[in-house]
PDB file of N, CA and C in Angstrom:
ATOM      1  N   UNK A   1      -1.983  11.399   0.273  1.00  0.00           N
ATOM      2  CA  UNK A   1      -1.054  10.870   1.254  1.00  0.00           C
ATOM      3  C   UNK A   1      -1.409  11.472   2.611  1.00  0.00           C
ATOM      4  N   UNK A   2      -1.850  10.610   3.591  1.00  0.00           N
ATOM      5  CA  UNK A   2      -1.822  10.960   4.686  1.00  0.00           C
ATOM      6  C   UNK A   2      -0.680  10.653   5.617  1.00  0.00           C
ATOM      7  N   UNK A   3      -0.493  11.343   7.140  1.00  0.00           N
ATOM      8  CA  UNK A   3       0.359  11.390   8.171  1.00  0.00           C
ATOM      9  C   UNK A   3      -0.301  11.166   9.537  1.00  0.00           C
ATOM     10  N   UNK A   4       0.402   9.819   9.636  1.00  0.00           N
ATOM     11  CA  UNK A   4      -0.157   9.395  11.597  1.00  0.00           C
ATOM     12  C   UNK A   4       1.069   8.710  12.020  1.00  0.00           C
ATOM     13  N   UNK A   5       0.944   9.350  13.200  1.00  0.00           N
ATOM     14  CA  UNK A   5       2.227   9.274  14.136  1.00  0.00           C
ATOM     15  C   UNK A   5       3.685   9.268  13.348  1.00  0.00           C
ATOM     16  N   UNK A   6       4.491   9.513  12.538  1.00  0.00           N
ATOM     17  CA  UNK A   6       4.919   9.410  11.868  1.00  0.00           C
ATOM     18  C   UNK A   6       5.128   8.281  10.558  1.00  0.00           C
ATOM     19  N   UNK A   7       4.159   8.365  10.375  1.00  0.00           N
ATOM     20  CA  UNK A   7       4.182   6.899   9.479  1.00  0.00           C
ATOM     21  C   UNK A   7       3.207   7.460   7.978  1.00  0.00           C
ATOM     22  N   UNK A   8       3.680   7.135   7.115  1.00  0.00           N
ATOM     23  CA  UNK A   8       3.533   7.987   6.017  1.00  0.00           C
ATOM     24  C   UNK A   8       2.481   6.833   5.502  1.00  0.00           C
ATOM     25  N   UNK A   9       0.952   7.252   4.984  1.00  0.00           N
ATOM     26  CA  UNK A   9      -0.454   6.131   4.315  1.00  0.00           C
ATOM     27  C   UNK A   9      -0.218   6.645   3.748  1.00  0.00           C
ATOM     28  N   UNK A  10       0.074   5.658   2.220  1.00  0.00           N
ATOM     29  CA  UNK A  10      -0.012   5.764   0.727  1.00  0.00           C
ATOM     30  C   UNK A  10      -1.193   4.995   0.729  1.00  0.00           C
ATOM     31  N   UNK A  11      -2.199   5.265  -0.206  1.00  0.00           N
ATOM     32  CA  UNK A  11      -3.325   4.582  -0.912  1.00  0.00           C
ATOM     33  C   UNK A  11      -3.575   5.128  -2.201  1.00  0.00           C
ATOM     34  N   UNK A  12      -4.264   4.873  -2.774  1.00  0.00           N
ATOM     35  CA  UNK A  12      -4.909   5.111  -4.073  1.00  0.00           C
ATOM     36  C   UNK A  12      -6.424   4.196  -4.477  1.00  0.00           C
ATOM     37  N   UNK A  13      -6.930   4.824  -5.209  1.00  0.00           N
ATOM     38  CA  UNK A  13      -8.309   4.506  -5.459  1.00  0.00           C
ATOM     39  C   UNK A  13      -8.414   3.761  -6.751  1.00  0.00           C
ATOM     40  N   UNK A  14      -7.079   3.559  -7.481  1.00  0.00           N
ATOM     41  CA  UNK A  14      -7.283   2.878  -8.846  1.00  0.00           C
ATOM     42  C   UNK A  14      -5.725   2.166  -9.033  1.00  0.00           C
ATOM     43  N   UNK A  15      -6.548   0.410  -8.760  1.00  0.00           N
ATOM     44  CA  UNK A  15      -5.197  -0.350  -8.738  1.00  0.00           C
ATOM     45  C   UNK A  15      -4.896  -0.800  -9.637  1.00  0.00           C
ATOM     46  N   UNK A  16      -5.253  -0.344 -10.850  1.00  0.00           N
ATOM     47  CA  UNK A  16      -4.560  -0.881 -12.346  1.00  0.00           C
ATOM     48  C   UNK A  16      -2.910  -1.045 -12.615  1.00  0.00           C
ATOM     49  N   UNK A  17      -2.406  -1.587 -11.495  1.00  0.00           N
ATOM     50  CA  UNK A  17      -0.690  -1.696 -11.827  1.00  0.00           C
ATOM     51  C   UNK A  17      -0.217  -3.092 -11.727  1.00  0.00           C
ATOM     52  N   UNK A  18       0.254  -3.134 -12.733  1.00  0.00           N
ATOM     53  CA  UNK A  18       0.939  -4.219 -13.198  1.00  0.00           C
ATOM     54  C   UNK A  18       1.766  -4.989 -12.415  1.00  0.00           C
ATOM     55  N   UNK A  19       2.039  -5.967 -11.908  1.00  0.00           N
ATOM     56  CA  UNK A  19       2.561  -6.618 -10.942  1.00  0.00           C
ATOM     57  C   UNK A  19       2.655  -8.383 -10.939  1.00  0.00           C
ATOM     58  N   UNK A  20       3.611  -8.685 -10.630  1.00  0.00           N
ATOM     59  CA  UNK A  20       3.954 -10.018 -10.631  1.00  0.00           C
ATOM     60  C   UNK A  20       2.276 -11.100  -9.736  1.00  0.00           C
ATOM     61  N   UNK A  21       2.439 -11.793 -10.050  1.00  0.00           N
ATOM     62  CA  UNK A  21       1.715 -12.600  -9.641  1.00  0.00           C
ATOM     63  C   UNK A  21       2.227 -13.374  -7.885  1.00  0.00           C
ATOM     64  N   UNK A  22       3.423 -13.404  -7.638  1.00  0.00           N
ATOM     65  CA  UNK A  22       3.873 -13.635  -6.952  1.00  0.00           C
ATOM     66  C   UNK A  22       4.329 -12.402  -5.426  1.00  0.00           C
ATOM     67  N   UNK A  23       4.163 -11.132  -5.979  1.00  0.00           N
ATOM     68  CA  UNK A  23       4.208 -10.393  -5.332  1.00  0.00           C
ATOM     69  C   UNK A  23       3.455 -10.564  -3.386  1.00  0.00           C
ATOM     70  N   UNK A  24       4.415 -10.868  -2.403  1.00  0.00           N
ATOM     71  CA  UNK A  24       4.060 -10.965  -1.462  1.00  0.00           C
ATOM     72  C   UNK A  24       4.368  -9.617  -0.289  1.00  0.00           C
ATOM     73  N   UNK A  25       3.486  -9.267   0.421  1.00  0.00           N
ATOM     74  CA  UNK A  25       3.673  -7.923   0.965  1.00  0.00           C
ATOM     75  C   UNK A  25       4.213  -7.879   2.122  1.00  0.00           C
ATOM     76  N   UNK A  26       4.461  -9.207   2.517  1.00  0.00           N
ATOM     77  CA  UNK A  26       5.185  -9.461   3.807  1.00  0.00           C
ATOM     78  C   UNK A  26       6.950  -9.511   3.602  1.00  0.00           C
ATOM     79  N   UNK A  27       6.979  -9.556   2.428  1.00  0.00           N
ATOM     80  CA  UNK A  27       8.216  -9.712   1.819  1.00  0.00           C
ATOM     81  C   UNK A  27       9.023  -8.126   1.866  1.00  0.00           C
ATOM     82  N   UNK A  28       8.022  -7.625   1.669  1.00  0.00           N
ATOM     83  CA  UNK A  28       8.868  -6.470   2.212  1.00  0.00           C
ATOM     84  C   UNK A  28       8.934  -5.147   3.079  1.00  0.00           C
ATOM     85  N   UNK A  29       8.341  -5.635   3.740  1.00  0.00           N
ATOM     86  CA  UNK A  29       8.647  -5.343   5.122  1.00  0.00           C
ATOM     87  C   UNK A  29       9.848  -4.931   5.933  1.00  0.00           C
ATOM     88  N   UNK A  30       9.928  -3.976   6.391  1.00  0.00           N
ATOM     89  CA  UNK A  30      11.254  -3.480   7.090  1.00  0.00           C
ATOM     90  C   UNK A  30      12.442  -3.341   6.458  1.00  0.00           C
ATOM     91  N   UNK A  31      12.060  -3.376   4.365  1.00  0.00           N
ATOM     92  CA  UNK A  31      13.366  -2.735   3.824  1.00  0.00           C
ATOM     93  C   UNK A  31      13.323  -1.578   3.421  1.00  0.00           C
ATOM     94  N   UNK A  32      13.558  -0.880   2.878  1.00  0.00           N
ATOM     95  CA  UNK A  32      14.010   0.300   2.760  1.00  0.00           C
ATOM     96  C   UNK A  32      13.069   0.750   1.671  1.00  0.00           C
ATOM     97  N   UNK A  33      11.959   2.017   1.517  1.00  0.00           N
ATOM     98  CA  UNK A  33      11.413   1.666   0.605  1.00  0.00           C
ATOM     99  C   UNK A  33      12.048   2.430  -0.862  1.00  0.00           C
ATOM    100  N   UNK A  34      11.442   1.982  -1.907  1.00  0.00           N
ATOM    101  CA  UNK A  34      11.740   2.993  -3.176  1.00  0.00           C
ATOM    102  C   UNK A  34      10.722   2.552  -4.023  1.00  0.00           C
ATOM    103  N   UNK A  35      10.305   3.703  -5.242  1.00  0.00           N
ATOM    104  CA  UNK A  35       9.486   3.719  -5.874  1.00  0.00           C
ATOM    105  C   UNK A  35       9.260   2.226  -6.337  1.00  0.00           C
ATOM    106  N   UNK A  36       7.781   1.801  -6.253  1.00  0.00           N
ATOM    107  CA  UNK A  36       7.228   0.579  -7.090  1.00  0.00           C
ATOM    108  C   UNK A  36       7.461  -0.680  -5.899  1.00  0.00           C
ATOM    109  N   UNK A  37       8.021  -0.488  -4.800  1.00  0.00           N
ATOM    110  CA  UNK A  37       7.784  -1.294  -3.779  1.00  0.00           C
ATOM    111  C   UNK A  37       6.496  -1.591  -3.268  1.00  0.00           C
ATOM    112  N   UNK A  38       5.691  -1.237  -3.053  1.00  0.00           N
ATOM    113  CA  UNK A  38       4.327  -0.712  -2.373  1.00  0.00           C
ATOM    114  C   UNK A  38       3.535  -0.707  -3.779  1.00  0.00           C
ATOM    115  N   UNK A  39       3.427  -1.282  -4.646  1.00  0.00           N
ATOM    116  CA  UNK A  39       2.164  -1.208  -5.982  1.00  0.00           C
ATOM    117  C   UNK A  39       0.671  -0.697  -5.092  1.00  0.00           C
ATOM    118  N   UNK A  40       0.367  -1.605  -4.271  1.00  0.00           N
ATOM    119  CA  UNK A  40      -1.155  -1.160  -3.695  1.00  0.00           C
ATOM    120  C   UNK A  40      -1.338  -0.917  -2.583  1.00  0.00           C
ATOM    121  N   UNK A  41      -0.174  -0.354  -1.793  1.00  0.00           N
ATOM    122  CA  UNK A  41      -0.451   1.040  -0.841  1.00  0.00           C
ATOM    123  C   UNK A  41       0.254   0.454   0.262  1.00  0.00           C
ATOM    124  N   UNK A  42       0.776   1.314   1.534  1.00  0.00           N
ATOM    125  CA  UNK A  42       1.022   0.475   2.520  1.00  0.00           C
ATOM    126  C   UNK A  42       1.689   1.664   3.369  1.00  0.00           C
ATOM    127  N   UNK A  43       3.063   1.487   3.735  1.00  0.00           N
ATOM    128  CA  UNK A  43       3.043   2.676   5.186  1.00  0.00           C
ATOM    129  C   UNK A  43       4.706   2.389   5.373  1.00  0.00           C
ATOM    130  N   UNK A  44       5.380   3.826   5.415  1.00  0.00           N
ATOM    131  CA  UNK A  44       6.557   3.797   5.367  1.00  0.00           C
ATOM    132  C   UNK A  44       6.965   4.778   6.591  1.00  0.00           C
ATOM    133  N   UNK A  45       7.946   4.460   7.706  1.00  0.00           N
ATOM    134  CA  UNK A  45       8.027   4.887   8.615  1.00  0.00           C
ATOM    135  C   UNK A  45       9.210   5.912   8.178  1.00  0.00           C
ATOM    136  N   UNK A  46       9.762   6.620   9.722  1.00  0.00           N
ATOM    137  CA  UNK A  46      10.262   8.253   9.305  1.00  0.00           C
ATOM    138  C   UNK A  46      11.604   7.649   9.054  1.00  0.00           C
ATOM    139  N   UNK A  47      12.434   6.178   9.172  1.00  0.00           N
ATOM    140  CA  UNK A  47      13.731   5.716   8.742  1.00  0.00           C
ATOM    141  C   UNK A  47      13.255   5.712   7.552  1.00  0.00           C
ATOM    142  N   UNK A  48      12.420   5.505   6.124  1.00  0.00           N
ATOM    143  CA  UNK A  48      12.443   4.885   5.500  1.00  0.00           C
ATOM    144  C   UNK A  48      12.295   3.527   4.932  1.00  0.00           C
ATOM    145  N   UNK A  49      11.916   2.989   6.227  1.00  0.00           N
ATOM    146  CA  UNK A  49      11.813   1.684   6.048  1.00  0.00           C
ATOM    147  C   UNK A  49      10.225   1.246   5.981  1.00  0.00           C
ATOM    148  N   UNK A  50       9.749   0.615   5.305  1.00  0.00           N
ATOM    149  CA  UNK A  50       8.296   0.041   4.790  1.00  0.00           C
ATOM    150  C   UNK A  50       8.068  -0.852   6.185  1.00  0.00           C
ATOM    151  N   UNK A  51       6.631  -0.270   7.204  1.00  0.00           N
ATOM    152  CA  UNK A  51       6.242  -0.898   7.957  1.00  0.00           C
ATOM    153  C   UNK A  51       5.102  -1.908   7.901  1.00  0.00           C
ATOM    154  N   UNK A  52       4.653  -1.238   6.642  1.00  0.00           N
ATOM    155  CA  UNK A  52       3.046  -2.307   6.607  1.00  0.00           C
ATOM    156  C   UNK A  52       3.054  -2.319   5.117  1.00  0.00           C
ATOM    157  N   UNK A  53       2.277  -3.184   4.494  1.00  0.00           N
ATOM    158  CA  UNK A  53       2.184  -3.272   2.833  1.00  0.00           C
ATOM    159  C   UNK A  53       0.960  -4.252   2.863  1.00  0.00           C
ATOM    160  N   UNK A  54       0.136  -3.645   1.905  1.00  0.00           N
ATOM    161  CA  UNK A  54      -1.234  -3.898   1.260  1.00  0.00           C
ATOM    162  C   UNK A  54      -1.103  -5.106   0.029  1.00  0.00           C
ATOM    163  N   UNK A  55      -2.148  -6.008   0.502  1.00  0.00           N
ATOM    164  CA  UNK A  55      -1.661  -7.128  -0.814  1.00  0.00           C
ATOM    165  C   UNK A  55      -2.584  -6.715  -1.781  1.00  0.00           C
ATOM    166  N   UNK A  56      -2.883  -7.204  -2.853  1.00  0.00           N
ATOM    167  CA  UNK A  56      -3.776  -6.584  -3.928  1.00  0.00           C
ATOM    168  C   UNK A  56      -5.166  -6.999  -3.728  1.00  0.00           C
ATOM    169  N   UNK A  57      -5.328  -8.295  -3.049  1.00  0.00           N
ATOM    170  CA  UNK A  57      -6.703  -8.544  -2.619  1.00  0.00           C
ATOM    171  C   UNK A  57      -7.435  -7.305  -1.189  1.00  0.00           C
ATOM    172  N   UNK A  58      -6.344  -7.171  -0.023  1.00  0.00           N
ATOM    173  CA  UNK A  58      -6.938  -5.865   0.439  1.00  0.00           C
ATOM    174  C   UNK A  58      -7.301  -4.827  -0.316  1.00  0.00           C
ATOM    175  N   UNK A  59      -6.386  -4.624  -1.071  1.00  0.00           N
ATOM    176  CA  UNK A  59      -6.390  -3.209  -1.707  1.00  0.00           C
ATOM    177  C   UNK A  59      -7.867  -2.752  -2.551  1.00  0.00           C
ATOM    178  N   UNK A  60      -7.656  -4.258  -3.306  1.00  0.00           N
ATOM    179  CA  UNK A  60      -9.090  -4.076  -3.541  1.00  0.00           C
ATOM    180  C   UNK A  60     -10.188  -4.518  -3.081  1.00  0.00           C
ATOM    181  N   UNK A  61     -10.330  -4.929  -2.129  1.00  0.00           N
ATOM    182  CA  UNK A  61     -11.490  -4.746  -0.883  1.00  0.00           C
ATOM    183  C   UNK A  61     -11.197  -3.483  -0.290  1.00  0.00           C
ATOM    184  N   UNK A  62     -10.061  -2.500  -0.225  1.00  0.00           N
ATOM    185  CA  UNK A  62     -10.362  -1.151   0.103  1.00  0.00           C
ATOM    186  C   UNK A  62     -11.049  -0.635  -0.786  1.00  0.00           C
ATOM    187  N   UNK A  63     -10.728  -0.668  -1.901  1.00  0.00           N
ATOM    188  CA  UNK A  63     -11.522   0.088  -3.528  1.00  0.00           C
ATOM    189  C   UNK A  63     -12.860   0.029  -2.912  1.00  0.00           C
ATOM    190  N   UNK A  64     -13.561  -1.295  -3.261  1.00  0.00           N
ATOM    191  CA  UNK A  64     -14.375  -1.728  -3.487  1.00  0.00           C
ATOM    192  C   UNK A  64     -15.547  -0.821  -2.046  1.00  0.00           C
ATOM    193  N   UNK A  65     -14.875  -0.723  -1.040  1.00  0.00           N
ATOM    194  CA  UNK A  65     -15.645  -0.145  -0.202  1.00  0.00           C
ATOM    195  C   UNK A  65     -15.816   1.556  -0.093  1.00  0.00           C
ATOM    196  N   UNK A  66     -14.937   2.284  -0.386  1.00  0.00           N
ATOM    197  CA  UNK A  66     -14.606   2.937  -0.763  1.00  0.00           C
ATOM    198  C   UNK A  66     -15.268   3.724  -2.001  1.00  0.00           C
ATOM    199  N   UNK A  67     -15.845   3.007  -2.261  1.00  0.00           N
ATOM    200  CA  UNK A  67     -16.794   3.101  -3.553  1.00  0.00           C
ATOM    201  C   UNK A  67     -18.023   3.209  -3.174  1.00  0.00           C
ATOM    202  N   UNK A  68     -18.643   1.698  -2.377  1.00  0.00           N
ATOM    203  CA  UNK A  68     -19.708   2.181  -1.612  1.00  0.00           C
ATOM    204  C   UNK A  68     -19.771   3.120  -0.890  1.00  0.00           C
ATOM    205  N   UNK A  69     -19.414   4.058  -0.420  1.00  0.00           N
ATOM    206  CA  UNK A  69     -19.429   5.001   0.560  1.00  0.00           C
ATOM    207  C   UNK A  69     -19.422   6.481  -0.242  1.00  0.00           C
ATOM    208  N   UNK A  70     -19.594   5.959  -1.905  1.00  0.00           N
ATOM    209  CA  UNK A  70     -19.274   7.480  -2.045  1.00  0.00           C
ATOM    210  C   UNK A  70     -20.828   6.980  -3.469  1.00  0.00           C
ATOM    211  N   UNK A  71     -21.353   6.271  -3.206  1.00  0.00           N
ATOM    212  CA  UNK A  71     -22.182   5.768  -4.433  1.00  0.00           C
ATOM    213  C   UNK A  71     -23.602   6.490  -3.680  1.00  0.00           C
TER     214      UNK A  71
END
């Protein structure tokens, strides 16, 4: 977990989590976050409230590069 400007980066390197098919990341946006909101990473400001959210296709185009860089 990193810290910029107050805004809390969750990521992870292994997106094996289970998740609706329908899951949209714009959807939640500016609510409040709690565990399992954020499946594949995204950014929660110092209210608590979820400012940015990762869809699973970024996420794994983050993996995926992320990988190259360490291969």
């Amino acid at each position: 977990m990193n810290s910029m400007d107050g805004i809390i980066i969750m990521s992870g390197c292994e997106i094996e989590i289970m998740q609706s098919e329908e899951y949209d990341p714009a959807k939640v946006v500016g609510t409040p976050y709690h565990r399992g909101v954020l499946p594949y990473g995204g950014g929660v400001g110092p209210d608590g409230r979820v400012v940015f959210a990762l869809s699973r296709e970024k996420a794994e185009r983050r993996v995926q590069k992320y990988r190259a860089l360490t291969q």
